[in-house]
Protein backbone atom coordinates (compact mmCIF):
# COMPACT_ATOMS: atom_id res chain seq x y z
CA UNK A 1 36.18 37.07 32.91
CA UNK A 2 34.50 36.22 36.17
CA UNK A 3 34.35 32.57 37.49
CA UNK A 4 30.73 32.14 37.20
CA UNK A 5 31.07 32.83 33.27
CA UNK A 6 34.40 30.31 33.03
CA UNK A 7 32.53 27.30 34.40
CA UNK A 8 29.50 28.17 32.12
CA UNK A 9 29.19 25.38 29.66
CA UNK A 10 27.44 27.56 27.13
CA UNK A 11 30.93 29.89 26.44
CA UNK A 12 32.42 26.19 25.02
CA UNK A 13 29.90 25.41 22.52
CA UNK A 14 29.39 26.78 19.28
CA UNK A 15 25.92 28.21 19.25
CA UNK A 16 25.49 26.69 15.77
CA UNK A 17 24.86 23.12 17.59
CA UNK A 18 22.46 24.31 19.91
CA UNK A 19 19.94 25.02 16.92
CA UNK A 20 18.30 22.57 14.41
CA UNK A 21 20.51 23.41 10.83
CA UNK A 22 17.96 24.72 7.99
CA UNK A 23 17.82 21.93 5.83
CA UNK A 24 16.87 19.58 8.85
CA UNK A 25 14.37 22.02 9.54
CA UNK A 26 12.76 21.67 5.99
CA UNK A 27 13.21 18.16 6.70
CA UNK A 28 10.82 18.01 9.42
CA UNK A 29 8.47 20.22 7.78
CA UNK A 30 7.81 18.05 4.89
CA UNK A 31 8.07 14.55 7.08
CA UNK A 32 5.60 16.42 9.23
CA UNK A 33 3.41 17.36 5.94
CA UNK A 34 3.45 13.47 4.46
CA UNK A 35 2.77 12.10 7.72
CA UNK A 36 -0.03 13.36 8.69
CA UNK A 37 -1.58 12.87 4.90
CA UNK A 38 -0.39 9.09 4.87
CA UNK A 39 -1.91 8.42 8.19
CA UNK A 40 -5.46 10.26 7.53
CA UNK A 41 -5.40 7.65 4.48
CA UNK A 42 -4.77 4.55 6.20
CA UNK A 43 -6.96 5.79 9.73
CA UNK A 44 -9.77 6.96 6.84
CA UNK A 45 -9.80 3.15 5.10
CA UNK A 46 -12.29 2.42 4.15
CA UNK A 47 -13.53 5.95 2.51
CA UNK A 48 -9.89 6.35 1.87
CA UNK A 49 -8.96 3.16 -0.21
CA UNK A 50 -10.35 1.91 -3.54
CA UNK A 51 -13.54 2.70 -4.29
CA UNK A 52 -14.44 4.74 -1.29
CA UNK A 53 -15.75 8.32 -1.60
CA UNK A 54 -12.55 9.72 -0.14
CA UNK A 55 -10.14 7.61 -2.45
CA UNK A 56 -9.64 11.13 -4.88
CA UNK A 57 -8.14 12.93 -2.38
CA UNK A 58 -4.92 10.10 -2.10
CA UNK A 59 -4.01 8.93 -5.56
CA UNK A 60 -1.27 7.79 -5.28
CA UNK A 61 -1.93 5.46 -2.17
CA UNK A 62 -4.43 3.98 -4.26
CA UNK A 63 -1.73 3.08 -6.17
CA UNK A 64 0.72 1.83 -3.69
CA UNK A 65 -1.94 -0.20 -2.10
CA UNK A 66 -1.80 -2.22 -5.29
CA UNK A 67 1.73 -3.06 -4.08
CA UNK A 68 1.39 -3.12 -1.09
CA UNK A 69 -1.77 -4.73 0.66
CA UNK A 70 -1.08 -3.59 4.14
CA UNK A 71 -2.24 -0.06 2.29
CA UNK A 72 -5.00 -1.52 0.66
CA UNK A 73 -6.82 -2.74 3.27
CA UNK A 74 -7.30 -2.74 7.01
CA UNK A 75 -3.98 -3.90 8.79
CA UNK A 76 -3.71 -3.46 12.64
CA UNK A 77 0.19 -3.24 12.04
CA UNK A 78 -0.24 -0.30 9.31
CA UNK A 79 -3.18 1.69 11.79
CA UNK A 80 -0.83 1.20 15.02
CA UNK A 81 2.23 2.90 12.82
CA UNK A 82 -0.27 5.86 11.40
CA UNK A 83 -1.04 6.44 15.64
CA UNK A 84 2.39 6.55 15.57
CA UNK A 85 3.09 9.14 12.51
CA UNK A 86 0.47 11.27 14.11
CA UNK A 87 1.73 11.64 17.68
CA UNK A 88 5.53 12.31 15.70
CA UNK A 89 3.80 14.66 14.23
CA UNK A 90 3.12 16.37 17.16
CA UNK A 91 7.02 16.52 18.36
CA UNK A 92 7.83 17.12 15.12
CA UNK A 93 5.76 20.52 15.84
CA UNK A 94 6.98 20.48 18.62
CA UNK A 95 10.63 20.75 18.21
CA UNK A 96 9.99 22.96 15.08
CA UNK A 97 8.28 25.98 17.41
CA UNK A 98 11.69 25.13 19.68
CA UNK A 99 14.40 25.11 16.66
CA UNK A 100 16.58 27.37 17.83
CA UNK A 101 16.80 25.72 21.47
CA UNK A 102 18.69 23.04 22.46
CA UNK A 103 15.57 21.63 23.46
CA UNK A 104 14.24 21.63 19.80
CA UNK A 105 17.21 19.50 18.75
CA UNK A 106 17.42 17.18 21.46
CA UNK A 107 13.85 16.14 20.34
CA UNK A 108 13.96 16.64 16.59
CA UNK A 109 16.88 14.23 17.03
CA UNK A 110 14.83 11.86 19.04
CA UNK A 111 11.88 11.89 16.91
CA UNK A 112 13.86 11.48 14.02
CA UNK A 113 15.66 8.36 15.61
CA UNK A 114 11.61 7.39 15.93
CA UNK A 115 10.83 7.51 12.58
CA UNK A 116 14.06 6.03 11.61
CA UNK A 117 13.34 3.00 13.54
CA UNK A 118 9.26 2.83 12.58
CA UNK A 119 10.17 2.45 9.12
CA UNK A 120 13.13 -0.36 9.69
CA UNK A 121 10.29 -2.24 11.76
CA UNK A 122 7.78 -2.03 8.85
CA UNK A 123 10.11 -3.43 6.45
CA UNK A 124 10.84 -6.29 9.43
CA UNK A 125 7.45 -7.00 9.84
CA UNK A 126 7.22 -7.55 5.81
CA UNK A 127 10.47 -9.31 5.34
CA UNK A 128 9.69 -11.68 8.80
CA UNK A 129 5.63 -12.67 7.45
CA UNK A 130 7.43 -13.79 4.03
CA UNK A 131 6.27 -10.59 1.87
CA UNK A 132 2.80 -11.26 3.01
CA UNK A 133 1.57 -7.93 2.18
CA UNK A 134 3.71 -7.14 -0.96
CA UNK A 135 4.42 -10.19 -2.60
CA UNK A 136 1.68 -10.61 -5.19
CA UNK A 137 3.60 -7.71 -7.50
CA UNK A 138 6.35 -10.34 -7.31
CA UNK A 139 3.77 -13.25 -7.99
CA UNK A 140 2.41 -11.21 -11.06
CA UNK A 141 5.95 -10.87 -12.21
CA UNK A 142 6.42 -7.17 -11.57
CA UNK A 143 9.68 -6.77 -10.15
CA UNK A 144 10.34 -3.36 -11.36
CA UNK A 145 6.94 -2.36 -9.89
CA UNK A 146 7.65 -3.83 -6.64
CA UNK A 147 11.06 -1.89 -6.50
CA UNK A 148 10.35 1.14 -7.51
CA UNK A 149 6.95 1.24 -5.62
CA UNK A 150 6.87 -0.52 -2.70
CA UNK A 151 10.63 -0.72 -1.95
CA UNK A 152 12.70 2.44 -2.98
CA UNK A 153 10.26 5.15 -1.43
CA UNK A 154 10.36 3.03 1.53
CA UNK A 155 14.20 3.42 1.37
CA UNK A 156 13.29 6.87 1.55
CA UNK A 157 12.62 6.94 5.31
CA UNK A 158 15.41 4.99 6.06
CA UNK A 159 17.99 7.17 4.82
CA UNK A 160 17.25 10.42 5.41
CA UNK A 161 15.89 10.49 8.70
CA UNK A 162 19.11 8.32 9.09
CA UNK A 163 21.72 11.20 7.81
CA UNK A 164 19.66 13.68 10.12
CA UNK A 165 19.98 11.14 12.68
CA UNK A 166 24.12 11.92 12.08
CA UNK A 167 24.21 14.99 12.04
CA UNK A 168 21.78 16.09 14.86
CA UNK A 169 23.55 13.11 17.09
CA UNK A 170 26.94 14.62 15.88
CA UNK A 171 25.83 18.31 17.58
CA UNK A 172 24.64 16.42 20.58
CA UNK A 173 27.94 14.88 21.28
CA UNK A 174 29.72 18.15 20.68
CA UNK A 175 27.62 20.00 22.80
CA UNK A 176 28.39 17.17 25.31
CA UNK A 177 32.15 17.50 24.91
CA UNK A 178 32.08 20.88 25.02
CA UNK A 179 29.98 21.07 28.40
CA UNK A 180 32.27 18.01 29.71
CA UNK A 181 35.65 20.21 28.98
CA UNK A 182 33.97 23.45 30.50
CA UNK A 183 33.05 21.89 33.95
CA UNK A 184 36.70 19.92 33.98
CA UNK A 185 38.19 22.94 32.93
């Protein structure tokens, strides 16, 4: 073995953590997929939401704006987080054309972390204006409703981008080891 190919970090790590793991993959597909449909809805509103010539075309936001306000009507907070879904979107492409690179899972990892965190702020923003947007299911006396509509889907995108969060951060600080041990070795 010649020096050069000793101090090369790459011979440490296992080339299964420089690549984005199938199921995570399949994950960003379908985030990708919902994303981009839940933000033409809310960007669309009016001609998106109840009533509006576009409303066939979402259903079931129709629905969940009856639970959830902030989807029923114009909210700056709810159009500044479909910008945001939109330009994930893009990384999310992004990192899926580069999935078996290290490059792809450094940012499917970081856009994951993104819509980790966009989804813990939207449930902030509810919980810290007192249930502004959602409470009237509660006022109507439909807790059921509110949990199993407005809450548990929500829940949704908090845990699973968190568990990809794991695992991709897990590869990352392998990798890193790995790189660490081959220069210090």
């Amino acid at each position: 073995m010649t020096q050069t190919a000793a101090a090369s970090p790459a011979l440490a790590v296992d080339p299964r953590d420089l690549r984005i793991p199938t199921w995570i993959v399949v994950w960003l597909i379908i985030s990708a997929v919902i994303q981009t449909y839940d933000a033409c809805y809310v960007l669309l509103g009016p001609l998106s939401h109840a009533g509006g010539p576009l409303a066939g075309f979402w259903p079931g936001h129709v629905f969940y704006g009856t639970f959830d306000h902030r989807y029923g009507q114009f909210d700056a907070f709810g159009s500044a987080q479909s910008w945001a879904n939109l330009i994930e979107v893009v990384f999310i492409v992004w990192a899926l054309f580069h999935a078996r690179r290290w490059s792809g899972l450094v940012v499917a990892l970081l856009v994951t972390v993104a819509t980790f965190w966009k989804t813990v702020i939207y449930f902030l923003v509810e919980a810290s204006s007192g249930l502004e947007m959602t409470r009237q299911s509660l006022e109507r006396g439909d807790l059921v409703g509110f949990l199993m509509v407005a809450v548990l889907p929500n829940l949704f995108w908090i845990v699973f981008p968190l568990a990809v969060v794991i695992v991709l951060g897990r590869q990352v600080y392998r990798v890193g080891r790995a790189a660490a041990a081959s220069v210090a070795g």
